[in-house]
Each structure stands twice: as structure tokens, then as C-alpha cells.
N, C-alpha and C. Protein backbone atom coordinates (compact mmCIF):
# COMPACT_ATOMS: atom_id res chain seq x y z
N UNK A 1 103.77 -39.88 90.66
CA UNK A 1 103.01 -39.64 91.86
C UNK A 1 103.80 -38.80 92.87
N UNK A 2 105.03 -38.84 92.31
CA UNK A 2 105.90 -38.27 93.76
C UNK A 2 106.13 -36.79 93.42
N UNK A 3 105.74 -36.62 92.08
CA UNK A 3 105.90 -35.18 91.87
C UNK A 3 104.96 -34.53 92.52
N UNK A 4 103.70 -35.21 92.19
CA UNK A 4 102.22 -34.27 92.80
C UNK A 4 102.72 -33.88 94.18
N UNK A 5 102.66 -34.89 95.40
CA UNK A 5 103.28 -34.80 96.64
C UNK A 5 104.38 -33.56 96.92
N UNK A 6 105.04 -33.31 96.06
CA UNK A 6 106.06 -32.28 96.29
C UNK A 6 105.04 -31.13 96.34
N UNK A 7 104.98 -31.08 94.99
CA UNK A 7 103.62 -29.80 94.25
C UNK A 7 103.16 -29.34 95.36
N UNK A 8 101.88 -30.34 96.02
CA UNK A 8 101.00 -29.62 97.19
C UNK A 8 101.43 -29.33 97.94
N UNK A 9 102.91 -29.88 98.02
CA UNK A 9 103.30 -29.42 99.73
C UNK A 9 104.02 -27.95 99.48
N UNK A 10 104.93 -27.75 98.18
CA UNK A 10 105.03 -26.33 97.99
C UNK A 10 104.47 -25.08 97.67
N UNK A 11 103.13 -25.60 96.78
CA UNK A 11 101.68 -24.50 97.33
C UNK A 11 101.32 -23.84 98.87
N UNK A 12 101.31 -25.43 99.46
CA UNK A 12 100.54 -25.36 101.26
C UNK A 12 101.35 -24.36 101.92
N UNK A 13 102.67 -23.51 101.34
CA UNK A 13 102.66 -22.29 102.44
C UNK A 13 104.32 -22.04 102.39
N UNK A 14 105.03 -22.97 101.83
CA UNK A 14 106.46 -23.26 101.70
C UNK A 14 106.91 -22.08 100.57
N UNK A 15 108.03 -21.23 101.20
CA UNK A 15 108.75 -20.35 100.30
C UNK A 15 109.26 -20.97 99.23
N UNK A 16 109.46 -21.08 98.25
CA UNK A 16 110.19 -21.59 97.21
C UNK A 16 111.73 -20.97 96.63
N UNK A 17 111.83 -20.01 96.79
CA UNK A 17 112.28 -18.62 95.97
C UNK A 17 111.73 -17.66 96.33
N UNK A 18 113.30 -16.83 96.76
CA UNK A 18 113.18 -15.26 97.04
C UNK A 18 113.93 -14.68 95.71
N UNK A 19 112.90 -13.67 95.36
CA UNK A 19 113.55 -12.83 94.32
C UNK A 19 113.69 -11.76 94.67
N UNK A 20 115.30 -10.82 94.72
CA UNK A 20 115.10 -9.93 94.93
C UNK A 20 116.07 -8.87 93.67
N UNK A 21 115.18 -8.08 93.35
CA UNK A 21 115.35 -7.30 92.44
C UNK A 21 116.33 -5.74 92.96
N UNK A 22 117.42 -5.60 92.53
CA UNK A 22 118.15 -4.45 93.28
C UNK A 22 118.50 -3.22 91.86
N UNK A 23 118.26 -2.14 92.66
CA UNK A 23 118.28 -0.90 91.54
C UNK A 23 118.89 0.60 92.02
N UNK A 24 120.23 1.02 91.35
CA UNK A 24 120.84 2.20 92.10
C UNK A 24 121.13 2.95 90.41
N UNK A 25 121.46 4.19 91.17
CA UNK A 25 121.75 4.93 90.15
C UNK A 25 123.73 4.74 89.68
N UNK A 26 124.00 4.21 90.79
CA UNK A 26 125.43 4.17 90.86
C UNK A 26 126.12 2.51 91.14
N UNK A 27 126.62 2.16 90.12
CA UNK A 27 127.11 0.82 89.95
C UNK A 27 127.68 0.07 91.01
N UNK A 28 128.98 1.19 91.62
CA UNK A 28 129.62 0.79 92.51
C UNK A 28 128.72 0.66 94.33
N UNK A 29 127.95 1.32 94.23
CA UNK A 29 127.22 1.19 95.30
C UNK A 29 126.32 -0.16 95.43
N UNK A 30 125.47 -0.05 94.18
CA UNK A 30 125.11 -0.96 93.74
C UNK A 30 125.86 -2.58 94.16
N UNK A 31 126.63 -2.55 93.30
CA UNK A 31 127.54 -4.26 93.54
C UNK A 31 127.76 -4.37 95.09
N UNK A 32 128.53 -3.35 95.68
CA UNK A 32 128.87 -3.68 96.91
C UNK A 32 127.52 -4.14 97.74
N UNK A 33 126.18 -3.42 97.39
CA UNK A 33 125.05 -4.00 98.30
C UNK A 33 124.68 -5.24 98.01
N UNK A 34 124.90 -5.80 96.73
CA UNK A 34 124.69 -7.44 96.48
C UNK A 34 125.67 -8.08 96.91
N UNK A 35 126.78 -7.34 97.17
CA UNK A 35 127.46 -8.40 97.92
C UNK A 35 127.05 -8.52 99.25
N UNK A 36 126.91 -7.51 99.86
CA UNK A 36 126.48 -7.41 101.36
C UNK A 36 125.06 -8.87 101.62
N UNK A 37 124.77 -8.76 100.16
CA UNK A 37 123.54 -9.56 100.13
C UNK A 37 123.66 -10.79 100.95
N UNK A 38 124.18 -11.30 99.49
CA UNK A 38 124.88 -12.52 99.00
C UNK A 38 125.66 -12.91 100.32
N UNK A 39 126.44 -12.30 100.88
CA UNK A 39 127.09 -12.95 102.13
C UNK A 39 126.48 -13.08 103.11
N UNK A 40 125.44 -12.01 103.36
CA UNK A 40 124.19 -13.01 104.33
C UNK A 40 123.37 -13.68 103.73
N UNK A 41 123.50 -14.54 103.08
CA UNK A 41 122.81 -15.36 102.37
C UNK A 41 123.70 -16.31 102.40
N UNK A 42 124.34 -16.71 102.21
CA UNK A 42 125.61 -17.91 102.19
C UNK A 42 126.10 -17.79 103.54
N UNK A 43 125.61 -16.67 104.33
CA UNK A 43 126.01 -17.37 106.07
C UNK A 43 125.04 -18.21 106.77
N UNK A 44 124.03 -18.33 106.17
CA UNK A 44 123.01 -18.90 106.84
C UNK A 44 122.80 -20.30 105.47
N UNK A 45 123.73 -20.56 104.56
CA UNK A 45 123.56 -21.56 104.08
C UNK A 45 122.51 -21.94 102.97
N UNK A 46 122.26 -20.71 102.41
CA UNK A 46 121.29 -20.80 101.19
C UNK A 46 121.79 -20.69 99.80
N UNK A 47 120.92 -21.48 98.87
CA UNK A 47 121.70 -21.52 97.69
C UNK A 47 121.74 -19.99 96.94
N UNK A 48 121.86 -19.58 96.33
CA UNK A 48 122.14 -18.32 96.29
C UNK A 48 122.67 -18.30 94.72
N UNK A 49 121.67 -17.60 93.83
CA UNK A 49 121.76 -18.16 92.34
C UNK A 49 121.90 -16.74 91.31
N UNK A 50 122.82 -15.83 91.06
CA UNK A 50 123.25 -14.31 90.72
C UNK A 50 124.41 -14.11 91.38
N UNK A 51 124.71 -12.95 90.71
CA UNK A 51 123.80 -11.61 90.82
C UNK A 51 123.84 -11.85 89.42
N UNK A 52 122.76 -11.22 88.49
CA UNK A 52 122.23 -11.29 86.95
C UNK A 52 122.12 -10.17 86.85
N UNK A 53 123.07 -9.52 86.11
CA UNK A 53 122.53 -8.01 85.35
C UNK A 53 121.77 -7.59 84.76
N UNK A 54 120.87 -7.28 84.76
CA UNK A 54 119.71 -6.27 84.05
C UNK A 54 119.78 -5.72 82.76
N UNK A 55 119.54 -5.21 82.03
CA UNK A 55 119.95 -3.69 81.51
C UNK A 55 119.80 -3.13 82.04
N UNK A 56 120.89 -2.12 81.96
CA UNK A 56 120.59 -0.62 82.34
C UNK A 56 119.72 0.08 81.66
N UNK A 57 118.90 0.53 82.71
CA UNK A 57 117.33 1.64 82.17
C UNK A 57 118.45 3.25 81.99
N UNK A 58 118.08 3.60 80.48
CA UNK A 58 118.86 4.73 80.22
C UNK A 58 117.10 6.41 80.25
N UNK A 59 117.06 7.07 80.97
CA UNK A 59 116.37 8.39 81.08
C UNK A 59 116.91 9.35 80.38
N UNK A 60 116.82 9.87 78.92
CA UNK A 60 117.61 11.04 78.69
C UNK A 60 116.91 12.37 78.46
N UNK A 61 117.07 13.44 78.97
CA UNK A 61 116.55 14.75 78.98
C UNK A 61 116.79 15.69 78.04
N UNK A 62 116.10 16.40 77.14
CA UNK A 62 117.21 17.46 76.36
C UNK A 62 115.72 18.84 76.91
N UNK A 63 116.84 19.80 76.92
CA UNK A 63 116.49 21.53 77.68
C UNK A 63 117.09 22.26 76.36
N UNK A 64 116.18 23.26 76.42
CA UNK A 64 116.97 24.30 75.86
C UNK A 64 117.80 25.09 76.78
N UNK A 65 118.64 25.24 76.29
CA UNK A 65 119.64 26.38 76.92
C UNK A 65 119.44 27.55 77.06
N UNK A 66 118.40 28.15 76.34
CA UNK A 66 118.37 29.66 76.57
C UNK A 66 116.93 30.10 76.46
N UNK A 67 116.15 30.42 77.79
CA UNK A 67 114.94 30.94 77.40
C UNK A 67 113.16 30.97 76.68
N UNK A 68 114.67 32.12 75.71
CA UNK A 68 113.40 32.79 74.88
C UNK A 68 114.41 32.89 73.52
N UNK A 69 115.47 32.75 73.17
CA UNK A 69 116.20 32.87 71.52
C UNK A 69 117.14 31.40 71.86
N UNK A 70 117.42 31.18 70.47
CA UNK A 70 118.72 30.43 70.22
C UNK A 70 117.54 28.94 70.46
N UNK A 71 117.10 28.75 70.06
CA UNK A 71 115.77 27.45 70.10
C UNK A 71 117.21 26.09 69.49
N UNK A 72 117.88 26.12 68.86
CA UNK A 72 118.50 25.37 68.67
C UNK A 72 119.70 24.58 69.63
N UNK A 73 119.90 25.65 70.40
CA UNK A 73 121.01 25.41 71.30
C UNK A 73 120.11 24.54 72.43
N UNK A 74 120.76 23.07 72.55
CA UNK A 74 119.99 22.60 73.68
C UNK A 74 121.31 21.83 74.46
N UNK A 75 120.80 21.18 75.81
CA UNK A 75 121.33 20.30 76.38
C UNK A 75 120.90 19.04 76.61
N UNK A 76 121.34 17.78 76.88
CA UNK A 76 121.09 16.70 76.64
C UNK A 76 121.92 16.13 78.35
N UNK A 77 120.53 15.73 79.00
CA UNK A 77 121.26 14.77 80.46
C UNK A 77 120.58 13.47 80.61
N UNK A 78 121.31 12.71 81.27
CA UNK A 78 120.54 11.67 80.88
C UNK A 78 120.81 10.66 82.39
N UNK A 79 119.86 9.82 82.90
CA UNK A 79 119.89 9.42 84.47
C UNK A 79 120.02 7.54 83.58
N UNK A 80 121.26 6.75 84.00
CA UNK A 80 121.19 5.43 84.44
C UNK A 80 120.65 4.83 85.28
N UNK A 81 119.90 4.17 85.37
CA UNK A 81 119.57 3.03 86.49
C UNK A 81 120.09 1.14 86.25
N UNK A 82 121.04 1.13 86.82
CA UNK A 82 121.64 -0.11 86.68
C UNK A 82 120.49 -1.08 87.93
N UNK A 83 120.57 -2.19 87.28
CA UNK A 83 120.13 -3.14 87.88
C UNK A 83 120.66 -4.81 88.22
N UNK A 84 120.37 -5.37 89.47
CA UNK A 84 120.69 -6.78 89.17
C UNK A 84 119.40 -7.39 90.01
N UNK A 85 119.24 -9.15 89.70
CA UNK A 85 118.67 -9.76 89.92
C UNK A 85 119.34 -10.85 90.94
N UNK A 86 118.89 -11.24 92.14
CA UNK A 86 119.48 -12.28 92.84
C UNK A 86 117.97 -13.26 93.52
N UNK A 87 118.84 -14.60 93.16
CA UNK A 87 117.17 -15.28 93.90
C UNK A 87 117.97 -16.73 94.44
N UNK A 88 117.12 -16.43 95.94
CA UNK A 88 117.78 -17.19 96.61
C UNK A 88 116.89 -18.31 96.32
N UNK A 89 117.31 -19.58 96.69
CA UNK A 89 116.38 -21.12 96.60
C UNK A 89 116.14 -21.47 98.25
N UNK A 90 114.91 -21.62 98.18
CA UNK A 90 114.52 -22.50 100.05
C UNK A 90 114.89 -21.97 100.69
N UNK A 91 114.89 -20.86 100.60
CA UNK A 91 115.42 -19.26 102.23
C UNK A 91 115.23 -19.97 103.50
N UNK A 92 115.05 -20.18 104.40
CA UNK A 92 115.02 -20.36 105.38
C UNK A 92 114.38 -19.21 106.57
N UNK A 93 113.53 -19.55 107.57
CA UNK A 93 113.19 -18.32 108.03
C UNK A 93 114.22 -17.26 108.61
N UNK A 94 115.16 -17.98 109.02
CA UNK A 94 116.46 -17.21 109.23
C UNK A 94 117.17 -16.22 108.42
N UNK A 95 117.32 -16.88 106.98
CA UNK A 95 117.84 -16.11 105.81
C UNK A 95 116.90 -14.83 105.99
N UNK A 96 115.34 -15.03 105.84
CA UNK A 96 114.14 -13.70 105.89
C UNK A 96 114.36 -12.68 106.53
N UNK A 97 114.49 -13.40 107.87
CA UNK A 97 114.53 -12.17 109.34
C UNK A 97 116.20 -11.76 108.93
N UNK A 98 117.46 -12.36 108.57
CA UNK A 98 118.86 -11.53 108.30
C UNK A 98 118.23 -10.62 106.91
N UNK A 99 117.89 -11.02 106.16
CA UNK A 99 117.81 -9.65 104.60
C UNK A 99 116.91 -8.68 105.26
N UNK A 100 115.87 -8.89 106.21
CA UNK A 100 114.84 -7.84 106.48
C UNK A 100 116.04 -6.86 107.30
N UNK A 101 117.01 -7.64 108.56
CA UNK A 101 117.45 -6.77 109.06
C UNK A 101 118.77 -5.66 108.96
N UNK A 102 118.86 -6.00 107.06
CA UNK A 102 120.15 -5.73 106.73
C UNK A 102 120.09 -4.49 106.52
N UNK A 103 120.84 -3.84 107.00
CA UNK A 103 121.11 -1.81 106.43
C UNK A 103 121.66 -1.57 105.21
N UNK A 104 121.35 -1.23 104.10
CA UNK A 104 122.13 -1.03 102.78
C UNK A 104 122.26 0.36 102.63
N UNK A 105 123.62 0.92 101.99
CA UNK A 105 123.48 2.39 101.88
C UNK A 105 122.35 3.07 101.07
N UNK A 106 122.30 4.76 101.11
CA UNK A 106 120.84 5.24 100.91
C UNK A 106 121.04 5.22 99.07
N UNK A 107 119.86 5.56 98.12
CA UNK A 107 120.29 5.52 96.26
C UNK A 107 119.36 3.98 96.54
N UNK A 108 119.45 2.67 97.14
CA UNK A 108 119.48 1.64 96.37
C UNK A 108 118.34 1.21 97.15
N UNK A 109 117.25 0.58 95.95
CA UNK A 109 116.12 0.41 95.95
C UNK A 109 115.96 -0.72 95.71
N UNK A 110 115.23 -2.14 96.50
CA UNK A 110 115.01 -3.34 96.56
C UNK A 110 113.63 -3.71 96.51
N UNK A 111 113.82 -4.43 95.62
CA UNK A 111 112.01 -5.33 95.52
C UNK A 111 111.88 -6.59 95.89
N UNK A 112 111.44 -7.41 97.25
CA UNK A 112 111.72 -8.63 96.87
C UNK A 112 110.30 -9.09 96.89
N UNK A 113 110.33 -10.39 95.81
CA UNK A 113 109.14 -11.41 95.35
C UNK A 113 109.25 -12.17 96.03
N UNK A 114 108.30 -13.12 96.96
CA UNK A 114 108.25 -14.49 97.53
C UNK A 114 108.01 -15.10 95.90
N UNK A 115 108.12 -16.32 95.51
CA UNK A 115 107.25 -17.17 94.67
C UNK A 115 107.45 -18.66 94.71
């Protein structure tokens, strides 16, 4: 019975879990912004469960090199996107309003999920 009680009350409007999904082309930029995370997140006292690596999403390109002759000669480039996963437990409205107001350098792209 005491489970149900929890249940409805974490439907009725209660954050559960913040997921936030982080994505750069560059690793080192990358980590340092989950850390930036992560430490406002543990200043305000939330459990704080990552960072979880992803795969890396690999993009590879091949061009020809020349034109109009030499059809064989090509080049091959190819774009990484590294990723990690961090999800905080029972955010707090405090934790919300610090991640909304955090500045991260420019490349790194954040998704976050309430659920």
C-alpha cells in the first residue's frame, strides 16, 4: 500500500530525474563541461549518478579529389561526436534554476529530460 502512495505522489507534479544528455565534437571540452555540471550539482546537494559515456557517433565523408579525371583518387574525413549521459535524482528547484543559469563553452550541445 505504501508503494501506491509514493507512485501518486510522484506522478502529481514531483521531478523525479533530470536527464541530461551532453554532446561536443571535442572530448576535452566536453568532460570539462560535465564537470562544470556535476559541481553545481553536488553544491546544492543532489545525488548525481555519471557521467556515462555514450558511443561516439562516427560521420565519415569520402570526396573525390579531382574534378573531372582520376575518379579513383578520393579523400576520406570523418566528424566525431562524443557523448555523455548524467542524471541527477530529486533536483531540487534550486539545482533547476543553477543548470539553467550555467554558461558552458560554445561546440557543446545539451538535452535535458524531466522524467
Amino acid at each position: 500500500m505504501a508503494t501506491e502512495t509514493t507512485s501518486t505522489k510522484d506522478k502529481a507534479g514531483a521531478i523525479n530525474k533530470l536527464r541530461i544528455r551532453v554532446r561536443a565534437y571535442e572530448h576535452k571540452i566536453l568532460d570539462a563541461s560535465v564537470k562544470q555540471i556535476i559541481d553545481t550539482a553536488m553544491r546544492f546537494d543532489a545525488e548525481v549518478v555519471g557521467p556515462i559515456p555514450l558511443p561516439t557517433e562516427i560521420k565519415k565523408y569520402t570526396v573525390n579529389r579531382s574534378t573531372f579525371v582520376h575518379k579513383d583518387a578520393r579523400e576520406q574525413f570523418e566528424m566525431r561526436t562524443h557523448k555523455r549521459v548524467i542524471d541527477i535524482l530529486n533536483p531540487s528547484p534550486k539545482v533547476v534554476e543553477a543548470l539553467t543559469n550555467l554558461s558552458l563553452p560554445s561546440g557543446v550541445n545539451i538535452d535535458v529530460k524531466m522524467m
